[in-house]
C-alpha atoms as a PDB file:
ATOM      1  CA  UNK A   1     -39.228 -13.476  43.130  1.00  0.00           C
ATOM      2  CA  UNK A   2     -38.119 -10.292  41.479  1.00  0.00           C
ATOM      3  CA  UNK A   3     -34.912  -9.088  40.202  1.00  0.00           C
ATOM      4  CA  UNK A   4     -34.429  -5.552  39.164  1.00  0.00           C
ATOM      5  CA  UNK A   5     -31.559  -4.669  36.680  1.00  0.00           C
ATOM      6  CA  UNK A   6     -30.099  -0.683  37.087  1.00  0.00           C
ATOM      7  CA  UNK A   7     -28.710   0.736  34.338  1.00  0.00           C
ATOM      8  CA  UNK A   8     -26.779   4.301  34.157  1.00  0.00           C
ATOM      9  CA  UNK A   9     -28.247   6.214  31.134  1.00  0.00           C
ATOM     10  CA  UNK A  10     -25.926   8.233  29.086  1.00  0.00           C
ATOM     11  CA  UNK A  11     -27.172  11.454  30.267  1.00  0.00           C
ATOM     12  CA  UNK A  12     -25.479  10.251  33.655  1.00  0.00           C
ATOM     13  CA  UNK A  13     -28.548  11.747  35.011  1.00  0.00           C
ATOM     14  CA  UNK A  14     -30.875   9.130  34.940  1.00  0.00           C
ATOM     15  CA  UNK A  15     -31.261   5.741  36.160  1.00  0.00           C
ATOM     16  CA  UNK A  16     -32.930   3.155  34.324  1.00  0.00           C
ATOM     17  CA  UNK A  17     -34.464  -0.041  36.386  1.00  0.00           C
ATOM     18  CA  UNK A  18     -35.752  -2.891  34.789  1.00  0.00           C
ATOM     19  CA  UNK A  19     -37.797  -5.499  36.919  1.00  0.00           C
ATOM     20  CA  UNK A  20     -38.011  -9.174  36.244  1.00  0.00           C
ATOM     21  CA  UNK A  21     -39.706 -12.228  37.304  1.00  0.00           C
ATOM     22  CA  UNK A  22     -38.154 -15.038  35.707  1.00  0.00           C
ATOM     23  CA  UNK A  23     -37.075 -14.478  32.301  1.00  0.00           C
ATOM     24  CA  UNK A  24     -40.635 -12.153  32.037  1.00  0.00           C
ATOM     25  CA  UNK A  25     -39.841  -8.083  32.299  1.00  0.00           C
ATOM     26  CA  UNK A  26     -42.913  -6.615  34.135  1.00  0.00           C
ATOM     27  CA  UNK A  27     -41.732  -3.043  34.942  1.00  0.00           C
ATOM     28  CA  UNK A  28     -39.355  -0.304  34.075  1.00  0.00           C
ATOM     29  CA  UNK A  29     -39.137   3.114  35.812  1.00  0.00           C
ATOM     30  CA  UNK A  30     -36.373   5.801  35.595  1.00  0.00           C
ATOM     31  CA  UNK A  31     -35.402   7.361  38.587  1.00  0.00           C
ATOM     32  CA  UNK A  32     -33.962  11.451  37.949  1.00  0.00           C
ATOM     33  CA  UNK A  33     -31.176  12.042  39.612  1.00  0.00           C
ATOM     34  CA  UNK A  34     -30.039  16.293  40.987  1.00  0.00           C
ATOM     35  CA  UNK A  35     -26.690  15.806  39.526  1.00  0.00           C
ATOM     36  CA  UNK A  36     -24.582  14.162  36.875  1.00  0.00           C
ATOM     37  CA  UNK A  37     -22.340  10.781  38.431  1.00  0.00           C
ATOM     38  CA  UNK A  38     -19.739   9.294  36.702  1.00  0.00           C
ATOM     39  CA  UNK A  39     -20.094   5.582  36.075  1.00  0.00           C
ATOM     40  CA  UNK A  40     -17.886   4.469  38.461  1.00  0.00           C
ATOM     41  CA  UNK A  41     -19.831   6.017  41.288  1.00  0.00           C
ATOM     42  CA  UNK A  42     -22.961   4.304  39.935  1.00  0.00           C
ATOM     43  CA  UNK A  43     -21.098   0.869  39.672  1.00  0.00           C
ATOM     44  CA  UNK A  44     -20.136   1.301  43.677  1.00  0.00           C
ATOM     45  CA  UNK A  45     -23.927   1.563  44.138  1.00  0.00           C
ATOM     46  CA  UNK A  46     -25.606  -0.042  42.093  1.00  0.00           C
ATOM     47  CA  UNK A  47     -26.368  -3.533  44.020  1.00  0.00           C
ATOM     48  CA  UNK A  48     -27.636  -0.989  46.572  1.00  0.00           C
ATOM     49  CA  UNK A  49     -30.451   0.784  44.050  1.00  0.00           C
ATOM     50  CA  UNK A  50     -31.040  -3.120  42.934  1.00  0.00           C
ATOM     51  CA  UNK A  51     -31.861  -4.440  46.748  1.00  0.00           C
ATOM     52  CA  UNK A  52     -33.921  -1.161  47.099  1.00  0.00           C
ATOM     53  CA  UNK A  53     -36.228  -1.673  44.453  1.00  0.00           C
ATOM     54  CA  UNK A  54     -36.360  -5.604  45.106  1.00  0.00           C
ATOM     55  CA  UNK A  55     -37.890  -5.041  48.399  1.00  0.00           C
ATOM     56  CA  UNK A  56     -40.130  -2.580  47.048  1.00  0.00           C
ATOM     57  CA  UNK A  57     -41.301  -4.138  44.099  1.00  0.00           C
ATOM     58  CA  UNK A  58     -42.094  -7.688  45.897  1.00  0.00           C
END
């Protein structure tokens, strides 16, 4: 199983998503995004980005 960790990077711009299996981290991408978002947006979405790159990393 993998879990994937996002992470709002300071430039509020990019997203940062680590993958793991286990304990082991076997990936990390950024994803750009158009427009700044504060952290509290990110927070109300984040399990979302985390499920979406789960399924597409299995």
């Amino acid at each position: 199983m993998i879990d994937v960790e996002a992470f709002l990077c300071e430039d509020s711009r990019t997203v940062m998503l680590s993958a793991f299996r286990g304990e082991a981290l076997i990936s990390t991408e950024y994803q750009f995004l158009p427009l700044p978002i504060t952290e509290e947006v990110f927070e109300s979405i984040r399990s979302e980005w985390e499920r979406a790159w789960e399924e597409t990393s299995a």
